[in-house]
N, C-alpha and C. Protein backbone atom coordinates (compact mmCIF):
# COMPACT_ATOMS: atom_id res chain seq x y z
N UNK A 1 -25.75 45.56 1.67
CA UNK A 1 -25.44 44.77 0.49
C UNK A 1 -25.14 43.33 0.92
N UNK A 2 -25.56 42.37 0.10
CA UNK A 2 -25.74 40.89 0.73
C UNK A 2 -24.86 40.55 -0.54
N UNK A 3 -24.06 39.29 -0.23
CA UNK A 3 -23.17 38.34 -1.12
C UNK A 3 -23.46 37.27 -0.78
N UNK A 4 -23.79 36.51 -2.16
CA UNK A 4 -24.41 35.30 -2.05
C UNK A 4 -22.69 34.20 -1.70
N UNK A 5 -22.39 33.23 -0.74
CA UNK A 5 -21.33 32.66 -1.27
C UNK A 5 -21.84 30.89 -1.21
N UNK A 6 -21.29 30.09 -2.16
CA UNK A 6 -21.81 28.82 -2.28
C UNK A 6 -21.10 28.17 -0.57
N UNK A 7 -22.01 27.54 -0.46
CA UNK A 7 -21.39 26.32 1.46
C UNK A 7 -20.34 25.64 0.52
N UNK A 8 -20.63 24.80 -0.42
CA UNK A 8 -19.38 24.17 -0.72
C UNK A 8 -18.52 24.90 -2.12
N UNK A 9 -17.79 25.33 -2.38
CA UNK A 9 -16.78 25.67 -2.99
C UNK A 9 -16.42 25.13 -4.04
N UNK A 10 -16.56 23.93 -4.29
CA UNK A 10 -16.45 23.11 -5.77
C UNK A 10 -17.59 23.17 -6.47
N UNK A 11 -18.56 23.51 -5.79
CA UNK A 11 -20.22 23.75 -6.33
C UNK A 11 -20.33 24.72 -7.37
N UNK A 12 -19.45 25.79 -7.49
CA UNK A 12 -19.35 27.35 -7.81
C UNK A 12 -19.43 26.70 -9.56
N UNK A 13 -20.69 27.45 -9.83
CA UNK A 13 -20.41 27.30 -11.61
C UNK A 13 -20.90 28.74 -11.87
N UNK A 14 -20.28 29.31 -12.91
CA UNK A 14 -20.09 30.65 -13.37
C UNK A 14 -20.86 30.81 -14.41
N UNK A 15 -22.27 31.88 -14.31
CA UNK A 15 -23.05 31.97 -15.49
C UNK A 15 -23.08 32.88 -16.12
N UNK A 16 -23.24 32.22 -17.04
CA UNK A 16 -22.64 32.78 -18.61
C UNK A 16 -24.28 33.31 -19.10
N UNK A 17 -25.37 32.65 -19.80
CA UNK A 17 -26.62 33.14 -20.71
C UNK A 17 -27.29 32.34 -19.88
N UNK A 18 -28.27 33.49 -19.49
CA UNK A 18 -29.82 33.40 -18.84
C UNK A 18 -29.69 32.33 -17.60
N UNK A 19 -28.86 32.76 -16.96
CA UNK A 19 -28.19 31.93 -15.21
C UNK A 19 -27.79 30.45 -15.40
N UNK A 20 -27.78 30.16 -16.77
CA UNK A 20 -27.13 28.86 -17.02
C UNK A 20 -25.31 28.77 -17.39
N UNK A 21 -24.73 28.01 -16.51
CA UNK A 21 -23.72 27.53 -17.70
C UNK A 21 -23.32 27.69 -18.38
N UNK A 22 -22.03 27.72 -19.01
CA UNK A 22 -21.78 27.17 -20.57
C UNK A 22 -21.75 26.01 -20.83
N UNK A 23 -21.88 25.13 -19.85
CA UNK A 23 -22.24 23.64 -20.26
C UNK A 23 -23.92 23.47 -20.12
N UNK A 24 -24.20 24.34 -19.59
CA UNK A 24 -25.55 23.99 -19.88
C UNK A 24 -26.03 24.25 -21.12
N UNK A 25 -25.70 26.03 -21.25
CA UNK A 25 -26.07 26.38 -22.21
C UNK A 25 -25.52 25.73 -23.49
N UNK A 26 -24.69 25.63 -23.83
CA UNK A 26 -24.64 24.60 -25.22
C UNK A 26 -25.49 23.47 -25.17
N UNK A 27 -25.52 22.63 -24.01
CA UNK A 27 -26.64 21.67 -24.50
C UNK A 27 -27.84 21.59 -24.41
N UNK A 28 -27.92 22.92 -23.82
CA UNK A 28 -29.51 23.45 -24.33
C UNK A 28 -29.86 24.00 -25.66
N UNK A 29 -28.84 24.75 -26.56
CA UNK A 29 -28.61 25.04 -27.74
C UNK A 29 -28.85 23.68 -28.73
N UNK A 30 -28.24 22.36 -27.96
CA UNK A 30 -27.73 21.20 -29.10
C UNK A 30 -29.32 20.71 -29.13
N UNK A 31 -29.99 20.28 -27.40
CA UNK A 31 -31.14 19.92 -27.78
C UNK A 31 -32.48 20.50 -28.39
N UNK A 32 -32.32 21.97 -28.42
CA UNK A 32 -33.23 22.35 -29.54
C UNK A 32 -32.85 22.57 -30.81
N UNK A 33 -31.69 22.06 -30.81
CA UNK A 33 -31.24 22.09 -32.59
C UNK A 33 -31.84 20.55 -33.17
N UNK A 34 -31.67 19.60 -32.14
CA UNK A 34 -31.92 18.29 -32.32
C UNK A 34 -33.32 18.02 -32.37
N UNK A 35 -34.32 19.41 -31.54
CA UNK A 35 -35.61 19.01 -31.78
C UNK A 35 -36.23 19.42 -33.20
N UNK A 36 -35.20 20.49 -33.57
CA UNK A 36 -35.97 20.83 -34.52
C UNK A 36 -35.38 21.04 -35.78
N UNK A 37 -34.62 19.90 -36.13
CA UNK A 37 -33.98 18.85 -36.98
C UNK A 37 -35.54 17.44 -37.20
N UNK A 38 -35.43 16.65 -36.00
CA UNK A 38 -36.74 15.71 -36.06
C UNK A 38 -37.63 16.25 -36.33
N UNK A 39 -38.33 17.47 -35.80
CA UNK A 39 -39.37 18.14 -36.10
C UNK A 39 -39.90 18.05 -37.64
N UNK A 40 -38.94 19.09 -38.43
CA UNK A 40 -38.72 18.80 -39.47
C UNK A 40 -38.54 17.66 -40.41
N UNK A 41 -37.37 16.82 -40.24
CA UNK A 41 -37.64 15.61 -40.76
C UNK A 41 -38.38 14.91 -40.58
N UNK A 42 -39.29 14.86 -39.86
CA UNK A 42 -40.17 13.46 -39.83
C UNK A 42 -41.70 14.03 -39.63
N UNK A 43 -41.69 15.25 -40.13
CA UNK A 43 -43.20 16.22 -40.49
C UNK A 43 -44.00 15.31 -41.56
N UNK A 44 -43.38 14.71 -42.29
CA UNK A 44 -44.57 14.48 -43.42
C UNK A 44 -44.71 13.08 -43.14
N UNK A 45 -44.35 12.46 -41.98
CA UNK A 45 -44.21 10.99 -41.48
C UNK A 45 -45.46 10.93 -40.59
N UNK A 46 -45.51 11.68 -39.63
CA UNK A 46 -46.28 11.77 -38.64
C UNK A 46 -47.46 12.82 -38.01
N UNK A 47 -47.74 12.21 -37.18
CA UNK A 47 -49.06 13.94 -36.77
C UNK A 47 -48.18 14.28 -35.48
N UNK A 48 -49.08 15.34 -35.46
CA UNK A 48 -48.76 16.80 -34.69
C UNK A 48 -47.93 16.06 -33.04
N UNK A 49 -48.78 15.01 -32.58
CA UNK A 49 -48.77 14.76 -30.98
C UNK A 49 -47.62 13.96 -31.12
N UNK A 50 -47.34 12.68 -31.99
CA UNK A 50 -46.21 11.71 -32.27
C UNK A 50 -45.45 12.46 -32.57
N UNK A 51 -44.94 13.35 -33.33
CA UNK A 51 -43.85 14.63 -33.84
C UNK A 51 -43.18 14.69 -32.19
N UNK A 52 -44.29 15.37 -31.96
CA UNK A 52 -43.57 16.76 -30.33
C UNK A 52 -43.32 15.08 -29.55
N UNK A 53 -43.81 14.50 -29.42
CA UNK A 53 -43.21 13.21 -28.47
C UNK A 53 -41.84 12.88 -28.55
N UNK A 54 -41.54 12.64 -30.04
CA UNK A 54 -40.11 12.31 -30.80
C UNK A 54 -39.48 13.24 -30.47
N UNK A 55 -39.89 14.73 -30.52
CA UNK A 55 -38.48 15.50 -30.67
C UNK A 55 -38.16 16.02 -29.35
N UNK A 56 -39.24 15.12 -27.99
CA UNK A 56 -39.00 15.39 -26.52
C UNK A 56 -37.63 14.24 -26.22
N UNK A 57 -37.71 13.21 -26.75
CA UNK A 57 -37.41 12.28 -26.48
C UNK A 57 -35.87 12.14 -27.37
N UNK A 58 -35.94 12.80 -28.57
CA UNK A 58 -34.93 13.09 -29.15
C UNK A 58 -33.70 14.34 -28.69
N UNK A 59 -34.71 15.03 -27.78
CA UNK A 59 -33.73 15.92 -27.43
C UNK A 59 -33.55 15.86 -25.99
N UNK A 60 -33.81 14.78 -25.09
CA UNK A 60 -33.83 14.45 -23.44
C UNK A 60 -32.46 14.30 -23.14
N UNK A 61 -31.42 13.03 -24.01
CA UNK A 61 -30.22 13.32 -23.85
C UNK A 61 -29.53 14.04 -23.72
N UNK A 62 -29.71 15.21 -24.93
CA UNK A 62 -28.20 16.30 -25.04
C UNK A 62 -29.00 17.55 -23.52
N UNK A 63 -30.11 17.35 -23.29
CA UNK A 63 -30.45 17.68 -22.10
C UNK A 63 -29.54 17.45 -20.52
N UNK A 64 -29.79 16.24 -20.76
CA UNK A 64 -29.16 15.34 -19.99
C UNK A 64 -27.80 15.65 -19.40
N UNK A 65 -27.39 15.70 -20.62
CA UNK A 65 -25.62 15.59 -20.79
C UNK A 65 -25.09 17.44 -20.04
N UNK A 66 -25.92 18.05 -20.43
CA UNK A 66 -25.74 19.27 -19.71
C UNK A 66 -25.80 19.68 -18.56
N UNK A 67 -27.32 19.08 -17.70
CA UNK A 67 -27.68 19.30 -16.29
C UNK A 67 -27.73 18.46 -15.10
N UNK A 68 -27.55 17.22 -15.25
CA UNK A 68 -27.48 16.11 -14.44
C UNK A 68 -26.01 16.12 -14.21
N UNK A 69 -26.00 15.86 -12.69
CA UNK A 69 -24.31 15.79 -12.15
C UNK A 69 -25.20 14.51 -11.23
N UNK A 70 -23.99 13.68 -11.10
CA UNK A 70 -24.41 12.35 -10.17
C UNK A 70 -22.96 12.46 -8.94
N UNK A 71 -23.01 12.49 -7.44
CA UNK A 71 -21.56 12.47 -7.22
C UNK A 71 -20.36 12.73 -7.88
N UNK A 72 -21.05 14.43 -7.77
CA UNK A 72 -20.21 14.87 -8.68
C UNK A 72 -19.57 14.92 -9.95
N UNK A 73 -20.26 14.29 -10.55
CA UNK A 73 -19.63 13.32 -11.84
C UNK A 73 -20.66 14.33 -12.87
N UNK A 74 -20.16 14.22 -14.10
CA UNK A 74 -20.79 14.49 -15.04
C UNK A 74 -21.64 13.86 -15.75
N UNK A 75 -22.65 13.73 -16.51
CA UNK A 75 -23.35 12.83 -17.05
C UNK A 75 -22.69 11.68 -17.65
N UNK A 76 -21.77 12.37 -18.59
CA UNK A 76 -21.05 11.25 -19.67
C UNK A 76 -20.01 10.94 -18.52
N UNK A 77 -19.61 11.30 -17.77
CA UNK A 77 -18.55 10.24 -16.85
C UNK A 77 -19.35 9.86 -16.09
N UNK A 78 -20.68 9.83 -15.83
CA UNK A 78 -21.17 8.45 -14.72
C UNK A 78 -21.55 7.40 -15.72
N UNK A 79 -22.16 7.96 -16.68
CA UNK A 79 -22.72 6.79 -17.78
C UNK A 79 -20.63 5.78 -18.05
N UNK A 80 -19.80 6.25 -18.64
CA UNK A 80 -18.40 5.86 -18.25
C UNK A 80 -18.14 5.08 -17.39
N UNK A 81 -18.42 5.60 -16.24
CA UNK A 81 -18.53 4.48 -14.47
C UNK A 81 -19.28 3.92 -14.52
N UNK A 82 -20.55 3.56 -15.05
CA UNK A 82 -21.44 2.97 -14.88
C UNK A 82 -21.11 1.77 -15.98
N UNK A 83 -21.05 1.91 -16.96
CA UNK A 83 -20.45 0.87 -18.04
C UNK A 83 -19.22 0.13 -17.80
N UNK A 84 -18.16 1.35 -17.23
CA UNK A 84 -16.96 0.28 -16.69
C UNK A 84 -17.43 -0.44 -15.59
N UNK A 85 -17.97 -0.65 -14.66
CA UNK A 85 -18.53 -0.88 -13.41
C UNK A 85 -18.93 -2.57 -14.03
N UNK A 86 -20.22 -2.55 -14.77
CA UNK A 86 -21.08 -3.23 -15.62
C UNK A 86 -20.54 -3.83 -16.19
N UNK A 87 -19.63 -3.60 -17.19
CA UNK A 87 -18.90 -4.29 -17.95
C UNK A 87 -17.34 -5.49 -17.90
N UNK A 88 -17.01 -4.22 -17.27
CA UNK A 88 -15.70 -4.57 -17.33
C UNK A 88 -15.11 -4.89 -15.74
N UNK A 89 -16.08 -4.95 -14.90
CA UNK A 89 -15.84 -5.62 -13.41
C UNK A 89 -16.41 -6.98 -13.48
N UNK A 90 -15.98 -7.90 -12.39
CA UNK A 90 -16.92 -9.51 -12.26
C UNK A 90 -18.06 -9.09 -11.32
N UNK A 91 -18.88 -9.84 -11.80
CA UNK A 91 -19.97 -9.71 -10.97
C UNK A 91 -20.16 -10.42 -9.99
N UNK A 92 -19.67 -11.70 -9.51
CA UNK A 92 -19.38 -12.26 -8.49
C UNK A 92 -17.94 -12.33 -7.74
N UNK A 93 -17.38 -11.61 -6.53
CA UNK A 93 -16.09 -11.80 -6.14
C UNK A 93 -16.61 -13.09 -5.48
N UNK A 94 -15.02 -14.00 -5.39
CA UNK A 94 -14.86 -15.39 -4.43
C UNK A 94 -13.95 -14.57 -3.77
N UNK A 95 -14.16 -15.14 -2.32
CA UNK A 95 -12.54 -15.13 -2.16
C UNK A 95 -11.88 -16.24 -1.61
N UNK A 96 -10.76 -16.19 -1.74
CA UNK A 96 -10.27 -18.04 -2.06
C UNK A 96 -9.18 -17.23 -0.70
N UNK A 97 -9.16 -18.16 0.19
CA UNK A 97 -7.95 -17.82 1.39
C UNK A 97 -6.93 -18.83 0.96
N UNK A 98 -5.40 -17.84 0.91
CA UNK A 98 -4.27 -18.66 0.44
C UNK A 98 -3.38 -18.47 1.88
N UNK A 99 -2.57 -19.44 2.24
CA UNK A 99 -1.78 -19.33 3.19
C UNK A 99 -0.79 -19.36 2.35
N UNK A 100 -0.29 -18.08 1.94
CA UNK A 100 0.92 -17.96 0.73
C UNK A 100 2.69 -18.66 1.69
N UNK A 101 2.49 -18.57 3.26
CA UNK A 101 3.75 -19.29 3.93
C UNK A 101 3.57 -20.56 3.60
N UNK A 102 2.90 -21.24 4.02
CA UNK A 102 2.65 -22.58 3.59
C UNK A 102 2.53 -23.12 2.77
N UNK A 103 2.27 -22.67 1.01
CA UNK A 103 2.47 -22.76 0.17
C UNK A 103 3.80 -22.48 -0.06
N UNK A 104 4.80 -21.44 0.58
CA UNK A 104 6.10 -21.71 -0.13
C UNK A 104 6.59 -22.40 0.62
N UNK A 105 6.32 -22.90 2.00
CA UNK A 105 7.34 -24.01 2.89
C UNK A 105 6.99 -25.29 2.82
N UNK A 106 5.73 -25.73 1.64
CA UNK A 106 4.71 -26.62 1.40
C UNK A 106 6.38 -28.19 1.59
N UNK A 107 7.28 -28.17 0.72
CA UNK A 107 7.94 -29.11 0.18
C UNK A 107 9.05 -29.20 1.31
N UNK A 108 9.44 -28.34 1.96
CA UNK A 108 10.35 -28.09 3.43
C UNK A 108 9.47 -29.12 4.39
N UNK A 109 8.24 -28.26 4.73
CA UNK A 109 7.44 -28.86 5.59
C UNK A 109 7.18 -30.69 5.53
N UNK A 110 7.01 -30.85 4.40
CA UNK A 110 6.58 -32.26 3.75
C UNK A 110 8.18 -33.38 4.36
N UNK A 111 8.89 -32.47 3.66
CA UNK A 111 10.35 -33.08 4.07
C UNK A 111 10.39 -33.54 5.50
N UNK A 112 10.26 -32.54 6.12
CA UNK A 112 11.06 -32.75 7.50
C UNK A 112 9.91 -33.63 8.65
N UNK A 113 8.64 -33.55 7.85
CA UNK A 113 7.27 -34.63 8.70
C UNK A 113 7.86 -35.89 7.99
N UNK A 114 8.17 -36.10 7.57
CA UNK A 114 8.91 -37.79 6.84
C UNK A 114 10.07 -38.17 7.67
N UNK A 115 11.22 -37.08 7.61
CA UNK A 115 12.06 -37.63 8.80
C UNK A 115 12.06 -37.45 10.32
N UNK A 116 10.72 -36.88 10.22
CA UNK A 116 10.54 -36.97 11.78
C UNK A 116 10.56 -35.61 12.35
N UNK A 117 11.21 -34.69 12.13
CA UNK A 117 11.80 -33.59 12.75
C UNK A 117 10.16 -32.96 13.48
N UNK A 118 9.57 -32.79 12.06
CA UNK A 118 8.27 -32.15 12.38
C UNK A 118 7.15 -32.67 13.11
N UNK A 119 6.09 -33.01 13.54
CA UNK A 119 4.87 -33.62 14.61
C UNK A 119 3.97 -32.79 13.64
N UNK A 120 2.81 -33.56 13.31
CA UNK A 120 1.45 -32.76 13.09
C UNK A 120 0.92 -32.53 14.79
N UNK A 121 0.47 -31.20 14.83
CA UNK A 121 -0.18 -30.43 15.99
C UNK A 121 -1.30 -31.79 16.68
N UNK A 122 -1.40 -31.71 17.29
CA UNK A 122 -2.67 -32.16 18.06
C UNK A 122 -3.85 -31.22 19.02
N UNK A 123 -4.90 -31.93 18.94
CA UNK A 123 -5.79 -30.73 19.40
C UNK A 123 -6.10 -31.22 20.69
N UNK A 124 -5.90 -30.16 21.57
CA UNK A 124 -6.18 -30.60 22.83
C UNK A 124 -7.85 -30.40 23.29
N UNK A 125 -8.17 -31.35 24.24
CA UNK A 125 -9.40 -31.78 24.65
C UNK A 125 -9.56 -30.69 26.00
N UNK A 126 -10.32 -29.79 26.00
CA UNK A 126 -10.63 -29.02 27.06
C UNK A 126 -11.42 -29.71 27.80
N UNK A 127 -10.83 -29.58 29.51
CA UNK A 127 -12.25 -29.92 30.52
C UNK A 127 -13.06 -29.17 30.16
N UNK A 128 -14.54 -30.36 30.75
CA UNK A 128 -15.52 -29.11 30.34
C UNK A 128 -15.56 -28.39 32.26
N UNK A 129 -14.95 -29.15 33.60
CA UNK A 129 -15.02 -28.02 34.40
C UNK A 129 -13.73 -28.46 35.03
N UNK A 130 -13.15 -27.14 35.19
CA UNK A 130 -12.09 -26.41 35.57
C UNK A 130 -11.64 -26.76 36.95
N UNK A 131 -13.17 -26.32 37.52
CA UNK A 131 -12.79 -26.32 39.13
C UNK A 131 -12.74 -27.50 40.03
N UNK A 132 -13.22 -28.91 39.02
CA UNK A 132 -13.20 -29.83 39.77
C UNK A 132 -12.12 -30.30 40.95
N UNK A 133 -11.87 -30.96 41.65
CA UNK A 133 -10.80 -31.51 42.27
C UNK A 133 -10.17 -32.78 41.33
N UNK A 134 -9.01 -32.54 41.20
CA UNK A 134 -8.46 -34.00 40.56
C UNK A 134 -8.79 -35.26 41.64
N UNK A 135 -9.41 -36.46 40.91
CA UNK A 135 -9.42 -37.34 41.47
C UNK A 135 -10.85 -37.81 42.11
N UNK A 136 -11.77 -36.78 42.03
CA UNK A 136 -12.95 -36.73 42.62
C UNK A 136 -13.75 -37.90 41.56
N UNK A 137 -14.90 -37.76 42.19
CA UNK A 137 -15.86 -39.01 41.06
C UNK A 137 -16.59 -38.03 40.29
N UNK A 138 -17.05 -36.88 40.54
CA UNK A 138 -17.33 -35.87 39.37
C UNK A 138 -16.36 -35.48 37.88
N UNK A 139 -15.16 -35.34 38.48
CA UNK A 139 -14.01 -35.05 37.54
C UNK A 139 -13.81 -36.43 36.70
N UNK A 140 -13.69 -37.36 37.43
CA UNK A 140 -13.53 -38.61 36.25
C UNK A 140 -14.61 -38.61 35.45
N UNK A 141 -15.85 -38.69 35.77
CA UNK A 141 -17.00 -38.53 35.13
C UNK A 141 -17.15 -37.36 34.15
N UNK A 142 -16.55 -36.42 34.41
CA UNK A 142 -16.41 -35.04 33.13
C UNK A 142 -15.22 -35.85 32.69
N UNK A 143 -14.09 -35.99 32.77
CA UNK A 143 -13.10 -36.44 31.47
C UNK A 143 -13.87 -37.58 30.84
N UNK A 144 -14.16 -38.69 31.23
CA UNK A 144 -15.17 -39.62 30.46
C UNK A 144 -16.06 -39.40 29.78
N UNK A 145 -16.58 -38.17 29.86
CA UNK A 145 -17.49 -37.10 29.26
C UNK A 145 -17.13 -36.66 27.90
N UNK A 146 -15.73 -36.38 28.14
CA UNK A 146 -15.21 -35.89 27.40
C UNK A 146 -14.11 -36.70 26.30
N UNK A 147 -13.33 -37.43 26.56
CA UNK A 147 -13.14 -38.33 25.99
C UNK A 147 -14.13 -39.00 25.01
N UNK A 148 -15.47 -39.35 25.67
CA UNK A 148 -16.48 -40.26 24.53
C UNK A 148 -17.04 -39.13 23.60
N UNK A 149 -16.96 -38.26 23.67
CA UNK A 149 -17.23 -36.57 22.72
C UNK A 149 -16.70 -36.52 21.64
């Protein structure tokens, strides 16, 4: 005797009529109620081929809504995510870099570079070589190098 068991465990849906669902099966119930609602109504409108087109197309949704899972999601909650997503997100992020310290020490800082306390940084000038000997005519020639840079 063999037992079927699902690999993943949240997968497990329990069938109810003809190995479907009860979510299937109702909206397999809704979309042939819906086909053949249009069917009917719109018989003395149209021919035979335009009819069955309409009531494919009329009944694809409540189809839909029954058998399509997207990441897990249900039809009407991805269409949900998909609209909030769309809608109600920006479609372009910026991102703006705040130095939120410096903004609150903005008026401290300002203060104390006026009376002096503070120095704006200076950027120091790297040799471009290291190993020279101080004093050599190569080394003056790299700081002069560097300096006119």
């Amino acid at each position: 005797m063999e037992v079927k068991i699902n690999k993943e465990i949240r997968e497990f849906s329990e069938s109810i009529f003809f190995g479907l669902s009860l979510r299937q099966f109702i909206f397999s119930i809704l979309a042939c109620g819906v086909a053949i609602v249009l069917y009917f109504t719109l018989k003395p409108f149209f021919g035979i081929e335009t009819l069955s087109w309409l009531c494919i197309l009329g009944a694809a949704p409540f189809a839909a809504l029954g058998f399509i899972k997207y990441n897990g999601m249900n039809a009407e909650e991805f269409v949900i995510a998909f609209l909030k997503n769309i809608v109600m997100m920006p479609k372009h992020l910026i991102f703006d870099a705040q130095n939120i310290y410096a903004e609150e020490f903005r008026e401290v800082i300002d203060k104390r570079m006026k009376q002096g306390i503070l120095k704006p940084k200076k950027i120091k000038k790297e040799k471009k070589d290291k190993k020279l000997k101080k004093g050599s005519k190569k080394n003056r020639e790299a700081e002069r190098n560097v300096e006119n840079t």
